[in-house]
N, C-alpha and C. Protein backbone atom coordinates (compact mmCIF):
# COMPACT_ATOMS: atom_id res chain seq x y z
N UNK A 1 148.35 122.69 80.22
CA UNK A 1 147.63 121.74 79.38
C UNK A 1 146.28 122.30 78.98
N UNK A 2 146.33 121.94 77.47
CA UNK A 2 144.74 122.57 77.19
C UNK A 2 143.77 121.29 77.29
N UNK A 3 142.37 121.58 77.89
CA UNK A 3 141.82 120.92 77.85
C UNK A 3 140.56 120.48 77.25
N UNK A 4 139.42 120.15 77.23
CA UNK A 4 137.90 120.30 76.67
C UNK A 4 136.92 120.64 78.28
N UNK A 5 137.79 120.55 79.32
CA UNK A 5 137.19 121.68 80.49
C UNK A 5 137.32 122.76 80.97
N UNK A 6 138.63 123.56 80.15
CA UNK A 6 138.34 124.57 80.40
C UNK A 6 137.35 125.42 80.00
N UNK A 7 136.91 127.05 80.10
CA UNK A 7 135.86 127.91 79.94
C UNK A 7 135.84 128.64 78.60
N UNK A 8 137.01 128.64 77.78
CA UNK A 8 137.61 129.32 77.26
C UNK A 8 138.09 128.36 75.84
N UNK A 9 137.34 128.48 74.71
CA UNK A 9 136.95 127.51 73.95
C UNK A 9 137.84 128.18 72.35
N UNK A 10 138.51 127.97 71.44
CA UNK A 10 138.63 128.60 70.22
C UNK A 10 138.08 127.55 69.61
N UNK A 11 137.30 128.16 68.43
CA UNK A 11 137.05 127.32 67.26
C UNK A 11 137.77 126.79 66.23
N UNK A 12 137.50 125.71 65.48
CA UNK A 12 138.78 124.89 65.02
C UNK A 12 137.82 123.41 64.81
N UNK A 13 138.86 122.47 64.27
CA UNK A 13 138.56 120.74 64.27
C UNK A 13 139.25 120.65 64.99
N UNK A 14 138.76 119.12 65.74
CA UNK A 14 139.25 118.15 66.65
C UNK A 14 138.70 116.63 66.23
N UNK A 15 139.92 115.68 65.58
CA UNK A 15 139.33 114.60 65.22
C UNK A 15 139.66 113.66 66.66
N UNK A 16 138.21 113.12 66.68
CA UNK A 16 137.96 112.37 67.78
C UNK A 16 137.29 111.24 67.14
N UNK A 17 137.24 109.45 67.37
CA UNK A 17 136.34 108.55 67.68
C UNK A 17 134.15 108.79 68.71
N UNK A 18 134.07 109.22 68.44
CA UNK A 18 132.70 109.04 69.33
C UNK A 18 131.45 108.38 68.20
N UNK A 19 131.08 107.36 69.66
CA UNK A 19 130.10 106.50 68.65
C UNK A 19 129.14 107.14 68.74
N UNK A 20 128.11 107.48 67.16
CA UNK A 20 126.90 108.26 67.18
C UNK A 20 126.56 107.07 66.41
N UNK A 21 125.04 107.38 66.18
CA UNK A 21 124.55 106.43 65.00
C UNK A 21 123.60 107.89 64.35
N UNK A 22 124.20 108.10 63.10
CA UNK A 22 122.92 108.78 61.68
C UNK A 22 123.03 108.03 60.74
N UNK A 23 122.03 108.82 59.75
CA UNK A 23 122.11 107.97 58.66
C UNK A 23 123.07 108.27 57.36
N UNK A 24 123.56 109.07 57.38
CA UNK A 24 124.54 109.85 56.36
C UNK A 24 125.83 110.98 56.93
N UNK A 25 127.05 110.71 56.16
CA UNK A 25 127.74 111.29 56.59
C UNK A 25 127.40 113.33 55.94
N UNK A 26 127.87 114.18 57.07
CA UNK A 26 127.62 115.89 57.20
C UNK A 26 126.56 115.63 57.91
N UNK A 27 125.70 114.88 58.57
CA UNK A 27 124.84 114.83 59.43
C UNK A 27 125.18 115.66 60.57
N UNK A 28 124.01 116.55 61.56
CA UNK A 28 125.20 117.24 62.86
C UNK A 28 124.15 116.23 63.70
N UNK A 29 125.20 115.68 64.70
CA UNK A 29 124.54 115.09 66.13
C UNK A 29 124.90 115.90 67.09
N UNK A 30 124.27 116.07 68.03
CA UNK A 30 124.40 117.00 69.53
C UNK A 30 125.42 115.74 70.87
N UNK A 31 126.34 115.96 71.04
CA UNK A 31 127.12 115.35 71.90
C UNK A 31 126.67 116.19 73.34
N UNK A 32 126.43 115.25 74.48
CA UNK A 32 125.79 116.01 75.21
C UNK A 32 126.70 115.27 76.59
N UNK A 33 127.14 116.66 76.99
CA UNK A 33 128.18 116.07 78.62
C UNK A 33 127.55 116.89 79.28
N UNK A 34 128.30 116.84 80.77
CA UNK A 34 127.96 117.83 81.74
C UNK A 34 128.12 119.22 81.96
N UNK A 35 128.48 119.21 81.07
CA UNK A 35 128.93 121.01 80.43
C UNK A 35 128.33 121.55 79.64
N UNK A 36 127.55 120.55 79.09
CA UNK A 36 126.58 121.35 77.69
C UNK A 36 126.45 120.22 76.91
N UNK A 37 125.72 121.28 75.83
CA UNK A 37 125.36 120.40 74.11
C UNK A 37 126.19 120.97 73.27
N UNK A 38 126.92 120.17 72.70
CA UNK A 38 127.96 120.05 71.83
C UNK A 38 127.81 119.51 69.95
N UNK A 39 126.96 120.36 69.53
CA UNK A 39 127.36 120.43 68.07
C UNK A 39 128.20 119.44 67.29
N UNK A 40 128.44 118.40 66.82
CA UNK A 40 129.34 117.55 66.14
C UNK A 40 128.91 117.50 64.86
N UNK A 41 129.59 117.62 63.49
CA UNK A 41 129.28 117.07 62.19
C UNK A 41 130.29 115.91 61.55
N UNK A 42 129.51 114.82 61.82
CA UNK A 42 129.82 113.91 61.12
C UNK A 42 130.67 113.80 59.91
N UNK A 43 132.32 113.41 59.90
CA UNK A 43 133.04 113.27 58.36
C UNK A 43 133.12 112.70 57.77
N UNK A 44 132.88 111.44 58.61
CA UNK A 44 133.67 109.69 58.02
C UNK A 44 133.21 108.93 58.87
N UNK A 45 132.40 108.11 57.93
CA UNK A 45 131.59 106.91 58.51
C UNK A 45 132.46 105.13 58.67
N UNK A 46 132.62 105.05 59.52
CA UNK A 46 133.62 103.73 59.64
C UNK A 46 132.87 102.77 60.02
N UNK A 47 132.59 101.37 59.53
CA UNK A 47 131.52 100.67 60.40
C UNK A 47 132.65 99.31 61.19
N UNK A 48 132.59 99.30 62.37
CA UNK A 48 133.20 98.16 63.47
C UNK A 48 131.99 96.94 63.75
């Protein structure tokens, strides 16, 4: 199983849900876990 913990990362998209708040979509927010800071650019703004 591949995961987002393993060490060993290829580049690529991954569409995921995560709630950020910017003000415009291509915005980049920093997603930040216990593994690091994580780069995200915003595609599609959905409002719930």
């Amino acid at each position: 199983n591949n995961t987002l913990m393993e060490s060993n990362y290829v580049k690529g998209r991954v569409k995921v849900w995560i709630p950020v708040s910017t003000r415009r979509i291509d915005d980049v927010v920093d997603i930040i876990t216990n593994e690091g800071v994580f780069p995200v650019r915003v595609l599609e703004d959905v409002i719930v």
